[in-house]
N, C-alpha and C. Protein backbone atom coordinates (compact mmCIF):
# COMPACT_ATOMS: atom_id res chain seq x y z
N UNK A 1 202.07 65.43 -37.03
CA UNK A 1 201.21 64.34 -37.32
C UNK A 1 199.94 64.85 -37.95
N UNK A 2 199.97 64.20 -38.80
CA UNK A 2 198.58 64.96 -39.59
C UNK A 2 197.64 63.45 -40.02
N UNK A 3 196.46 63.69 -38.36
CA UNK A 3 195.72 62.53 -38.54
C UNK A 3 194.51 63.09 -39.40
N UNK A 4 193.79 62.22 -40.47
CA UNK A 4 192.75 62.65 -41.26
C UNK A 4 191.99 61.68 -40.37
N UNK A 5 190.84 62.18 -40.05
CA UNK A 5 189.39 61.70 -39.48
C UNK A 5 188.61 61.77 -40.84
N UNK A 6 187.92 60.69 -40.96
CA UNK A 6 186.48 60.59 -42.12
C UNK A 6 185.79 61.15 -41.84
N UNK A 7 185.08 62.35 -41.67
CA UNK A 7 183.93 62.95 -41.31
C UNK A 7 182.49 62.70 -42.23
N UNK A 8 183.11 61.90 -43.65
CA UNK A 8 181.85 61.87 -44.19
C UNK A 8 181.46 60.71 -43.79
N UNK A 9 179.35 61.00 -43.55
CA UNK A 9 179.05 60.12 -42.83
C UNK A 9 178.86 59.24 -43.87
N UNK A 10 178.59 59.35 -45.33
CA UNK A 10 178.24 57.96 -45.72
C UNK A 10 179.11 57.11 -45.58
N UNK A 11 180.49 57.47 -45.65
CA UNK A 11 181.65 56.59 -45.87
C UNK A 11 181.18 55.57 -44.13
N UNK A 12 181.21 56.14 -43.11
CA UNK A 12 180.56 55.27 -41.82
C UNK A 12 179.51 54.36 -42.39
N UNK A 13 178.56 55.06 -43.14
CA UNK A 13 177.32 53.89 -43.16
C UNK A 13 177.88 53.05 -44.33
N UNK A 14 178.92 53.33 -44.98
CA UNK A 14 179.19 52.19 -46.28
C UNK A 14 179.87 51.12 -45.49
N UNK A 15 180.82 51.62 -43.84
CA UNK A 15 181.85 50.58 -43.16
C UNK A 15 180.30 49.97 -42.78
N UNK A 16 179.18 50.46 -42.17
CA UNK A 16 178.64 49.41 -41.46
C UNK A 16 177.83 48.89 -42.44
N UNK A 17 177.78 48.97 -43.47
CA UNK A 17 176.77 48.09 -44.41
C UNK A 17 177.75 46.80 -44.92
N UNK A 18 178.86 47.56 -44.71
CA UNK A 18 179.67 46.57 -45.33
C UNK A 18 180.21 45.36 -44.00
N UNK A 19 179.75 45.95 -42.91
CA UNK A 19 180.30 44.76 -41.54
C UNK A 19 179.11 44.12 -41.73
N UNK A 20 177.74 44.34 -42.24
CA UNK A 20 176.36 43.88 -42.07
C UNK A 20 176.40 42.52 -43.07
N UNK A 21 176.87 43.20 -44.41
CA UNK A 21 176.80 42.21 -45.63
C UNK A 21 178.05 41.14 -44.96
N UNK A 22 179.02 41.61 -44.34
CA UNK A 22 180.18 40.71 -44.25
C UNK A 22 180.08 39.45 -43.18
N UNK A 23 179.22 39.81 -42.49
CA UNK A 23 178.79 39.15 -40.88
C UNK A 23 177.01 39.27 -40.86
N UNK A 24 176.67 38.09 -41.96
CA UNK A 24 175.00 38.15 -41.58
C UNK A 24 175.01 37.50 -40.95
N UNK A 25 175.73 36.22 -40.00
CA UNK A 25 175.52 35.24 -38.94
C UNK A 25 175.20 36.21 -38.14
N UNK A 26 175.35 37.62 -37.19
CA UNK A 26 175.68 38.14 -36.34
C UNK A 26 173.88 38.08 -36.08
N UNK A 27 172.72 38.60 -36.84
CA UNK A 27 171.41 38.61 -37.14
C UNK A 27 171.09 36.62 -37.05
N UNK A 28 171.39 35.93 -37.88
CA UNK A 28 171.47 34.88 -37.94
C UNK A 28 171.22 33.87 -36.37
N UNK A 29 172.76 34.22 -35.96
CA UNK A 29 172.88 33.92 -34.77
C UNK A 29 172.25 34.46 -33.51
N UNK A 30 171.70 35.46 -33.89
CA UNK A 30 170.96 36.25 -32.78
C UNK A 30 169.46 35.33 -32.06
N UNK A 31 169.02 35.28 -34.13
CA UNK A 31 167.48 34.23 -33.93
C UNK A 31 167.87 33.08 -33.30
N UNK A 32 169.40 31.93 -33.62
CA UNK A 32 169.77 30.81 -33.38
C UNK A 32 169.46 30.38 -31.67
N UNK A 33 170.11 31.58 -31.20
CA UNK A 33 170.57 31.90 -29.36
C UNK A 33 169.05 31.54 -29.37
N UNK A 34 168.09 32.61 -29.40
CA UNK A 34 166.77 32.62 -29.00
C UNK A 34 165.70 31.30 -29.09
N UNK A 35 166.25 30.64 -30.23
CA UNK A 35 165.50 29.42 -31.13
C UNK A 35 165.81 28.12 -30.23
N UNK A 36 167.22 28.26 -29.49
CA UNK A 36 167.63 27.36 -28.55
C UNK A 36 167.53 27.37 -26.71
N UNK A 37 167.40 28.98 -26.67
CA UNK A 37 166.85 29.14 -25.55
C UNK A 37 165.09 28.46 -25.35
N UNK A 38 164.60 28.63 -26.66
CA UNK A 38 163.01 28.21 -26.46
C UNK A 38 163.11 26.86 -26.29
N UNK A 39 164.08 26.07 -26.68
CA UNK A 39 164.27 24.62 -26.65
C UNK A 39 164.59 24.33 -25.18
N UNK A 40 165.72 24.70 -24.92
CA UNK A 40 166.03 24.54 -23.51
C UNK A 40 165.22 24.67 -22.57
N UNK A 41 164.22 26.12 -22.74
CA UNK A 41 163.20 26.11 -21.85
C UNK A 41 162.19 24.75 -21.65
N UNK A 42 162.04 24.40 -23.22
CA UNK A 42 160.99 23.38 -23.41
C UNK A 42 161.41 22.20 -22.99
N UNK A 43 162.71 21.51 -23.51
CA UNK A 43 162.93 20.60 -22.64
C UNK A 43 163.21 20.56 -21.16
N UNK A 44 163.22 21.90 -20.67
CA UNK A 44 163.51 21.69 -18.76
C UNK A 44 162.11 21.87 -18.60
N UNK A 45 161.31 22.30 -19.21
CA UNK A 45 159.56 21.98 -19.25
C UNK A 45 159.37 20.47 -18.77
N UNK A 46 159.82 20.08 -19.88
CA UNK A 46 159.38 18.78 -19.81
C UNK A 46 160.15 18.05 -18.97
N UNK A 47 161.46 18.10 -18.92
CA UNK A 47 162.21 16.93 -17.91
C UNK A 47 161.32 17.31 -16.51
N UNK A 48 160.89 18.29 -15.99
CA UNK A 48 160.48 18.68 -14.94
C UNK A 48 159.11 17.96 -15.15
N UNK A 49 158.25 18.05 -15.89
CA UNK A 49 157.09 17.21 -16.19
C UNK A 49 157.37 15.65 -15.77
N UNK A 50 158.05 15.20 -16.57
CA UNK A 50 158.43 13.68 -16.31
C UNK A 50 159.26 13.26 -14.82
N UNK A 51 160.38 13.98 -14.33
CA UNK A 51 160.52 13.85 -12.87
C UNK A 51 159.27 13.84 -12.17
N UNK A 52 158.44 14.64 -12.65
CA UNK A 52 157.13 14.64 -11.42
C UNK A 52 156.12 13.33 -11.50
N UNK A 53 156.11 12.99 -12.65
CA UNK A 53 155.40 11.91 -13.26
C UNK A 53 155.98 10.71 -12.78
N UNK A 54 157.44 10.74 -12.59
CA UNK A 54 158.01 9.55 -12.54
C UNK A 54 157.63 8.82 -10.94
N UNK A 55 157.92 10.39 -9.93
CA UNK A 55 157.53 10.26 -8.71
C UNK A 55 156.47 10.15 -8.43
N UNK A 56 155.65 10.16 -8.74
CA UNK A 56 154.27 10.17 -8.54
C UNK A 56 154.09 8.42 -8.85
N UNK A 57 154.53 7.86 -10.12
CA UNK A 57 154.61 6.78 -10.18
C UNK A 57 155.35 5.42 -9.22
N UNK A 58 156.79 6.19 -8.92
CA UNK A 58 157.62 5.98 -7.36
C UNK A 58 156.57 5.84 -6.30
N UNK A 59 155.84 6.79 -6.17
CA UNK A 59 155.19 6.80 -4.62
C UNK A 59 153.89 5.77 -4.95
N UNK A 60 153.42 5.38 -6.19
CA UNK A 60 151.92 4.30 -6.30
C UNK A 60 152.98 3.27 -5.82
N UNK A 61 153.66 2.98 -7.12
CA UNK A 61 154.93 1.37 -6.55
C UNK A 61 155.24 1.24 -5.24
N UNK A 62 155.52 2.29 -4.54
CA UNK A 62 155.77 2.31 -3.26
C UNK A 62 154.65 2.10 -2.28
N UNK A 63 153.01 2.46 -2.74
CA UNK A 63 151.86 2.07 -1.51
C UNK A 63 151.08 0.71 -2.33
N UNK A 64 151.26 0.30 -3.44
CA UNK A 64 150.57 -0.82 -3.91
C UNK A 64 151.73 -2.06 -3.63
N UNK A 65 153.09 -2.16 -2.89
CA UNK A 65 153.97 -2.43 -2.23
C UNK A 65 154.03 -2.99 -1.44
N UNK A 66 153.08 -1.64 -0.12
CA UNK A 66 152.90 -1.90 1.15
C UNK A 66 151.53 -2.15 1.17
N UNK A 67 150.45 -1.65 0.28
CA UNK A 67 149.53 -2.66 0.63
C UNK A 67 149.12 -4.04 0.33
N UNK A 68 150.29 -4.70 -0.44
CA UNK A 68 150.36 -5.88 -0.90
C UNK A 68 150.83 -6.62 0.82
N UNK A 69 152.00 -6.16 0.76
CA UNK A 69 152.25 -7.06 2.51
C UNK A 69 151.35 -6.62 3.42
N UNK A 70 150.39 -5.69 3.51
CA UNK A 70 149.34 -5.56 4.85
C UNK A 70 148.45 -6.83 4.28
N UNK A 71 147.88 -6.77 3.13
CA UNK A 71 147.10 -7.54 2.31
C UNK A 71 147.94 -9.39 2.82
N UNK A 72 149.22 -9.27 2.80
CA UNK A 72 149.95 -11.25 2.64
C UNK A 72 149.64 -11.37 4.29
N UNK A 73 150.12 -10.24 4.91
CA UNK A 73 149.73 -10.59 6.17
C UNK A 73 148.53 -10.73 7.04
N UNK A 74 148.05 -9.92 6.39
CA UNK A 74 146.27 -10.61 6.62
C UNK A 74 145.43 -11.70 6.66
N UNK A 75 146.01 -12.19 5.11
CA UNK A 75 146.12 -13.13 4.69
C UNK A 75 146.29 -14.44 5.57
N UNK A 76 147.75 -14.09 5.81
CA UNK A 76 148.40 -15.58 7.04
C UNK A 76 147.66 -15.31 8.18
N UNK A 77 147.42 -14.33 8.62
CA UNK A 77 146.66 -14.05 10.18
C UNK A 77 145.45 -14.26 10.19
N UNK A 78 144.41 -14.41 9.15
CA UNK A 78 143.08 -14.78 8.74
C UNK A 78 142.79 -15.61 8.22
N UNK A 79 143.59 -15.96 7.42
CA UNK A 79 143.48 -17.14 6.62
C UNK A 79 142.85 -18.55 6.78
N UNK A 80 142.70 -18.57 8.21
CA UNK A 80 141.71 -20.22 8.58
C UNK A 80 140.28 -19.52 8.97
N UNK A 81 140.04 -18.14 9.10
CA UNK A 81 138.93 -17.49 9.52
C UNK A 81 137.93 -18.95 9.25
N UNK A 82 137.25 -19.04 7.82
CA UNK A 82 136.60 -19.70 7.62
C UNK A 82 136.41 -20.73 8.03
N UNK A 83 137.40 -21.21 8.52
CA UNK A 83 137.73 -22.88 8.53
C UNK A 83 137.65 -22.69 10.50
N UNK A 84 138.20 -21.96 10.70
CA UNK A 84 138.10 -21.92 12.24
C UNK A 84 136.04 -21.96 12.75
N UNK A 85 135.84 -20.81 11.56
CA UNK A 85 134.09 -20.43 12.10
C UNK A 85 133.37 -21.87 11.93
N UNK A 86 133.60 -22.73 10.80
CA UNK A 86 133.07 -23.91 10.77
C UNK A 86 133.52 -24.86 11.57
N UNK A 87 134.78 -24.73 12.04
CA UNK A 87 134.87 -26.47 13.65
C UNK A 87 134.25 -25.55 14.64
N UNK A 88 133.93 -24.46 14.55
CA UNK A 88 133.11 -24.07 15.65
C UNK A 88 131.54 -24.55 15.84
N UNK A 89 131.08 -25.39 15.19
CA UNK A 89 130.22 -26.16 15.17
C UNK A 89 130.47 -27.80 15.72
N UNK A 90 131.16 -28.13 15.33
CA UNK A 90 131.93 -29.58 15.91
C UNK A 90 132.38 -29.35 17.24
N UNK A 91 132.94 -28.24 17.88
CA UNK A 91 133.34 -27.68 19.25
C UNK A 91 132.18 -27.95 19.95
N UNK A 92 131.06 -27.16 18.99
CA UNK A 92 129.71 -27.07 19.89
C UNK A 92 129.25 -28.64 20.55
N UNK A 93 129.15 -29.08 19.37
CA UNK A 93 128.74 -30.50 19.39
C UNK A 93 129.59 -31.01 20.74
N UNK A 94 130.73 -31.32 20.35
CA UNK A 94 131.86 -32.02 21.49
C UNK A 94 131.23 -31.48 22.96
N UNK A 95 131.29 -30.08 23.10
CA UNK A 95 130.79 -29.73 24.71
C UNK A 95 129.48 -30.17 24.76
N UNK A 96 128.20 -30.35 23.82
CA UNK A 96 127.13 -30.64 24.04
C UNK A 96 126.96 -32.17 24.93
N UNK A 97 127.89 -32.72 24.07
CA UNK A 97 127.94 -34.38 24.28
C UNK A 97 128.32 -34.51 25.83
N UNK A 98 129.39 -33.62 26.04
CA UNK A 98 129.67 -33.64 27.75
C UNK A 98 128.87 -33.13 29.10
N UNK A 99 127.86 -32.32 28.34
CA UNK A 99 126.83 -32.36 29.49
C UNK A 99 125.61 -33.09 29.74
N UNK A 100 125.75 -33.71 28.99
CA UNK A 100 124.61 -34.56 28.74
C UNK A 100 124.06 -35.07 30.44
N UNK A 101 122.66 -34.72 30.42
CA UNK A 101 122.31 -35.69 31.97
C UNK A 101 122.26 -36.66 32.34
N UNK A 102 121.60 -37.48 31.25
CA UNK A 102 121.36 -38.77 31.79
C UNK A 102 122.22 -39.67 30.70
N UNK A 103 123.88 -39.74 30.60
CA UNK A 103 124.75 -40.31 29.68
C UNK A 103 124.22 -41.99 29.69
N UNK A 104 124.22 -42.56 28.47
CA UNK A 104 124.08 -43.97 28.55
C UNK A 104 124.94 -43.70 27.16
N UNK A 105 125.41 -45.41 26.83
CA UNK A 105 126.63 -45.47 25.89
C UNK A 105 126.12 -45.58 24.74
N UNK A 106 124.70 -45.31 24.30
CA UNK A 106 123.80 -45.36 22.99
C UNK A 106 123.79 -43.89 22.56
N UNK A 107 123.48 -42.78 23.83
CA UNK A 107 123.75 -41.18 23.32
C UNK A 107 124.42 -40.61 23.02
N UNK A 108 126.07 -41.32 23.78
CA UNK A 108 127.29 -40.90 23.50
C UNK A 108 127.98 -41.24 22.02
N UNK A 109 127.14 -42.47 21.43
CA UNK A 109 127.61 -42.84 20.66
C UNK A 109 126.99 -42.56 19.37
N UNK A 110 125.43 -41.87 19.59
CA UNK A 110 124.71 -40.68 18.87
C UNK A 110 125.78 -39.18 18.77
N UNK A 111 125.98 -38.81 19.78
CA UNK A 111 126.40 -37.99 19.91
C UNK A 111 128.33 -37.78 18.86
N UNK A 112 128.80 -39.04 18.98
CA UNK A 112 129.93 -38.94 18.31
C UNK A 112 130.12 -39.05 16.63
N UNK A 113 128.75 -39.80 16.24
CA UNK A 113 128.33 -39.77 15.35
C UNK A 113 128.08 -38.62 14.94
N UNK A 114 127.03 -37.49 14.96
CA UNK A 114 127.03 -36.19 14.86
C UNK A 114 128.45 -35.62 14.25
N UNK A 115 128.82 -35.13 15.38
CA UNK A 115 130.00 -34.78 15.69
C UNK A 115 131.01 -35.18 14.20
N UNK A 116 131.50 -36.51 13.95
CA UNK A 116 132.30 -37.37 13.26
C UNK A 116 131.43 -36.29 11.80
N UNK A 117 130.24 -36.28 11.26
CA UNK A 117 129.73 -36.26 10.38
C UNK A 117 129.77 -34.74 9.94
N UNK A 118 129.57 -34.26 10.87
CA UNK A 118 130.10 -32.32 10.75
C UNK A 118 131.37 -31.91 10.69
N UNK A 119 132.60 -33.00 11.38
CA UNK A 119 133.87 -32.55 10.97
C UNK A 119 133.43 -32.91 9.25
N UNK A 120 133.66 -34.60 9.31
CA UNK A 120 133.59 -34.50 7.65
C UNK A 120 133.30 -33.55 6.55
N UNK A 121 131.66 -32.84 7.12
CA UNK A 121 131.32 -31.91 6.45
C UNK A 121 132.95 -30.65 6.50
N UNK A 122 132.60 -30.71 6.96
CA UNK A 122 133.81 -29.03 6.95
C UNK A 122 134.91 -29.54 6.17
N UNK A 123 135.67 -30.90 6.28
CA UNK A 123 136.44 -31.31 5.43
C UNK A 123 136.42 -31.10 4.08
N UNK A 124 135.12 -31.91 3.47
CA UNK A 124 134.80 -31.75 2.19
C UNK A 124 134.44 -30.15 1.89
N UNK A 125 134.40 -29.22 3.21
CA UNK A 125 133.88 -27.76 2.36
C UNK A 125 135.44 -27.42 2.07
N UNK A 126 136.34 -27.04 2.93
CA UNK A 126 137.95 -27.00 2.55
C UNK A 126 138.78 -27.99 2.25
N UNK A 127 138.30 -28.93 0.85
CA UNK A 127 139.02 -29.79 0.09
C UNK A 127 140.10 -30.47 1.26
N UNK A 128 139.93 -31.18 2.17
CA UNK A 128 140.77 -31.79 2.89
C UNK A 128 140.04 -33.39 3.02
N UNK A 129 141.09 -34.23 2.06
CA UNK A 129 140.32 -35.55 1.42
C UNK A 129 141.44 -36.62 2.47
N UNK A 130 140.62 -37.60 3.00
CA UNK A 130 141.22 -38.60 3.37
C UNK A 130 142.41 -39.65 2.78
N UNK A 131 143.41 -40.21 2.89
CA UNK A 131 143.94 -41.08 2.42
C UNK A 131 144.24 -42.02 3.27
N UNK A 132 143.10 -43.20 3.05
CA UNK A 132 143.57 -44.74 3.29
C UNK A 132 143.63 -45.82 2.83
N UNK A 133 145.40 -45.66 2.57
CA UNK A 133 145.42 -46.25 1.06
C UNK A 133 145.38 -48.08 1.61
N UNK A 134 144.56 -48.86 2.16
CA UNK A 134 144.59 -50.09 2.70
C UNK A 134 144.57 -51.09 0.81
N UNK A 135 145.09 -51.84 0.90
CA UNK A 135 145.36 -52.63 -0.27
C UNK A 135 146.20 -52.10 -1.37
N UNK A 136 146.45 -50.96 -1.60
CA UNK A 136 146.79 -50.06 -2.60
C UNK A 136 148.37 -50.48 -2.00
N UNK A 137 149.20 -49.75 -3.69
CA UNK A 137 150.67 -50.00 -4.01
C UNK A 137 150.86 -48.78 -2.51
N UNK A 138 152.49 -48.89 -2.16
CA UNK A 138 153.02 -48.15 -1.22
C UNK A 138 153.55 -47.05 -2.18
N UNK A 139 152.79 -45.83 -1.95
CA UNK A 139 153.46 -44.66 -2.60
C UNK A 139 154.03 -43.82 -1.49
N UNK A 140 155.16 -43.53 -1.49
CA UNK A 140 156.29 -42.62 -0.23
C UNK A 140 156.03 -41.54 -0.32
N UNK A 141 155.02 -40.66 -1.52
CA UNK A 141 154.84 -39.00 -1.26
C UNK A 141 153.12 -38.72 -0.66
N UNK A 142 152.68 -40.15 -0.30
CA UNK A 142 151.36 -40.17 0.51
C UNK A 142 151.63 -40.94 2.10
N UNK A 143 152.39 -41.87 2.06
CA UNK A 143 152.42 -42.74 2.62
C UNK A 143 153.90 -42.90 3.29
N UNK A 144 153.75 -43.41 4.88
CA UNK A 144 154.78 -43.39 6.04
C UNK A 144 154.57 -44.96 6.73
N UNK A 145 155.69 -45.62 5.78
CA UNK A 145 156.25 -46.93 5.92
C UNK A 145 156.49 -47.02 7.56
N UNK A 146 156.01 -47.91 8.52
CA UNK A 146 156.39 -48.01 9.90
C UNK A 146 156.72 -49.27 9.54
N UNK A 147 156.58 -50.52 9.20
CA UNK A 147 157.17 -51.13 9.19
C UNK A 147 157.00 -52.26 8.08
N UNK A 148 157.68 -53.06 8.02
CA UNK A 148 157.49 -54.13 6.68
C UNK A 148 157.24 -55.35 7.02
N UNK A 149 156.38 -55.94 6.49
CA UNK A 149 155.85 -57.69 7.05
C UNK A 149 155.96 -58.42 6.14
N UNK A 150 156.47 -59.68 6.21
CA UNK A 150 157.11 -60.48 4.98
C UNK A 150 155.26 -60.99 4.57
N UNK A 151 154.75 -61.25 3.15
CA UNK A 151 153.39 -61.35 2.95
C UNK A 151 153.74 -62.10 2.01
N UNK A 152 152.15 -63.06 1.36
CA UNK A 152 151.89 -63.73 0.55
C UNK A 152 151.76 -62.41 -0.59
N UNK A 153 151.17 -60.86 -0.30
CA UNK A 153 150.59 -59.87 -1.84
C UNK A 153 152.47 -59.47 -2.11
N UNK A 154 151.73 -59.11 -3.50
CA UNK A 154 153.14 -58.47 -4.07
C UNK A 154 154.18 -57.78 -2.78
N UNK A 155 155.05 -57.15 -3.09
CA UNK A 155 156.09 -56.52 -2.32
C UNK A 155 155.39 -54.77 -2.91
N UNK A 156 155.17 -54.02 -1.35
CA UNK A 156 155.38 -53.12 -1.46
C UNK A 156 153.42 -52.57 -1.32
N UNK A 157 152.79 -53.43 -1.12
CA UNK A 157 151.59 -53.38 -0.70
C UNK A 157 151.24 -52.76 0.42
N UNK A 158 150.09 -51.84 0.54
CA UNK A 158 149.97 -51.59 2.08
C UNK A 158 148.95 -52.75 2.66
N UNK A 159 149.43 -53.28 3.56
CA UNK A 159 148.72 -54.05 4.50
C UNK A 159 147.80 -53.24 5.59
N UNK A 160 148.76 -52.35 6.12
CA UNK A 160 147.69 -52.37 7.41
C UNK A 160 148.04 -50.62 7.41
N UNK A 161 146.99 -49.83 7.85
CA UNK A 161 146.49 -48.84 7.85
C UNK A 161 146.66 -47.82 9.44
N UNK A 162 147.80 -47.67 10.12
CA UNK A 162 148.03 -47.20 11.68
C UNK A 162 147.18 -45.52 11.82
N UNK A 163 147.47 -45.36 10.63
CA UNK A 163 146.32 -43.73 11.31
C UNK A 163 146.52 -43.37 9.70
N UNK A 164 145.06 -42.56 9.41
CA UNK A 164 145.06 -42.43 8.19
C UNK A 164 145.99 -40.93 7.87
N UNK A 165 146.05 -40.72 6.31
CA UNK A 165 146.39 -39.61 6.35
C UNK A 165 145.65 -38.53 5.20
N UNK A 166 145.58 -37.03 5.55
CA UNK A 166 144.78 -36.69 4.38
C UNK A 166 145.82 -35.36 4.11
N UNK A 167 145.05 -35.28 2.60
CA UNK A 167 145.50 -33.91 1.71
C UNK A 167 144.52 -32.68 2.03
N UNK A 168 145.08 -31.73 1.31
CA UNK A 168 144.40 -30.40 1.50
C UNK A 168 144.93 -30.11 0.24
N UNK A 169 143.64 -29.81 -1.11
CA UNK A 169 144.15 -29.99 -2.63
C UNK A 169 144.90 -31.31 -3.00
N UNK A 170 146.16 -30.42 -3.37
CA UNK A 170 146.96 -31.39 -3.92
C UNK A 170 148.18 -31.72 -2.96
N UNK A 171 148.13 -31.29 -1.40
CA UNK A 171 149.46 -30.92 -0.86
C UNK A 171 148.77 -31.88 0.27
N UNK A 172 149.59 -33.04 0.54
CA UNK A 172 149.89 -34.06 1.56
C UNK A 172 150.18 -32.86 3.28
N UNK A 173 149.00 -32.68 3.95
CA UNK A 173 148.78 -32.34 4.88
C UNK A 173 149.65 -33.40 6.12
N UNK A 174 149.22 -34.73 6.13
CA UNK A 174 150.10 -35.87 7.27
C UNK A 174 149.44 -37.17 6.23
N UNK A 175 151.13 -37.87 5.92
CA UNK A 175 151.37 -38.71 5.85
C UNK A 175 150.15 -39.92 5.96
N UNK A 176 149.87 -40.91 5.38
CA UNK A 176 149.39 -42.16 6.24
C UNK A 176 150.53 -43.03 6.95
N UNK A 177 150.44 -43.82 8.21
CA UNK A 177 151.09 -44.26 8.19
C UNK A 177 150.52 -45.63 8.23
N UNK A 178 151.12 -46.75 7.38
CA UNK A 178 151.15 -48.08 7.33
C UNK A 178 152.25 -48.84 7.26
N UNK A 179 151.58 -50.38 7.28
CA UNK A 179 152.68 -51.24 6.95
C UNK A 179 152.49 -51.92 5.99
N UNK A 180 153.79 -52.14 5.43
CA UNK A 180 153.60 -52.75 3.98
C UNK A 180 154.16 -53.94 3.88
N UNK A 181 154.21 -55.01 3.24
CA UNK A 181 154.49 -56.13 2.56
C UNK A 181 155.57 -56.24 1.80
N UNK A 182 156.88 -57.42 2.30
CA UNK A 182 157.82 -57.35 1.42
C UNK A 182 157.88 -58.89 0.87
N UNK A 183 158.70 -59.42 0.06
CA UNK A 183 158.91 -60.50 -0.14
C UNK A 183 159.22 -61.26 0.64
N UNK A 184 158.83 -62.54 0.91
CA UNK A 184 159.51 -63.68 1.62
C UNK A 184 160.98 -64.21 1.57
């Protein structure tokens, strides 16, 4: 066997110039790997940025949440505060009237007066308006028909007035109840 080995070296550097010219992706691809590793890094940069961001945003939604229901429930549990601190004046009044020393039916009837005129007040401070609708048409989303009396006025009139009723705004708090007028 008569193996010939190349010993000349240019003939080596002509094979590798010639694998170099034949395969420039190999250089090519080298920068590519690296160009995409910087990407990858950058976007797990950032996805990691935005997970943190997101949670951070998770955990506000999550306490502006709960301090919304500490806040509704406060709300319902306080909510007459005002209105309670003001009949606390009419309370006053009421026990005043009962100790009275020397009662005669002219003080008591000073006294209820008062009284009558300070609820009102507090009424008109928390929009809570009377309805007595006496002469007026029978409307059914104010008004609690007890019974019907055959009348000379139109049909459907309120006649008579059994206990008044009032609103708070626009929202029918209790009914009036009357009686109304039907045809003969």
């Amino acid at each position: 066997m008569n193996t010939e080995t190349n010993t000349n070296p240019s003939t080596n550097d002509s094979f590798d110039s010639m694998a170099d010219e034949a395969n420039p992706s190999v250089e090519t691809s080298a920068s590519a790997v690296a160009e995409l590793e910087t990407k990858l890094a950058d976007a797990l940069a950032n996805a990691e940025k935005l997970k943190d961001e997101w949670l951070r945003a998770k955990a506000e939604t999550d306490n502006i949440r709960r301090r919304s229901a500490e806040d509704v429930l406060k709300a319902q549990k306080f909510g007459v505060e005002k209105m309670a601190d003001s009949l606390l004046a009419v309370k006053d009044s009421l026990d005043a009237a009962l100790v009275v020393e020397n009662p005669s039916l002219e003080s008591f009837k000073e006294g209820i007066d008062i009284t009558s005129r300070q609820l009102t007040s507090v009424f008109e401070r928390f929009s809570i308006v009377e309805i007595n609708p006496a002469g007026a048409k029978f409307d059914p989303t104010k008004h609690q028909a007890i019974s019907a009396l055959e009348s000379e006025q139109e049909p459907n009139t309120v006649l008579n007035v059994m206990q008044k009723g009032y609103m708070l705004h626009d929202r029918v708090l209790r009914p009036a109840l009357v009686t109304v007028s039907k045809a003969k």
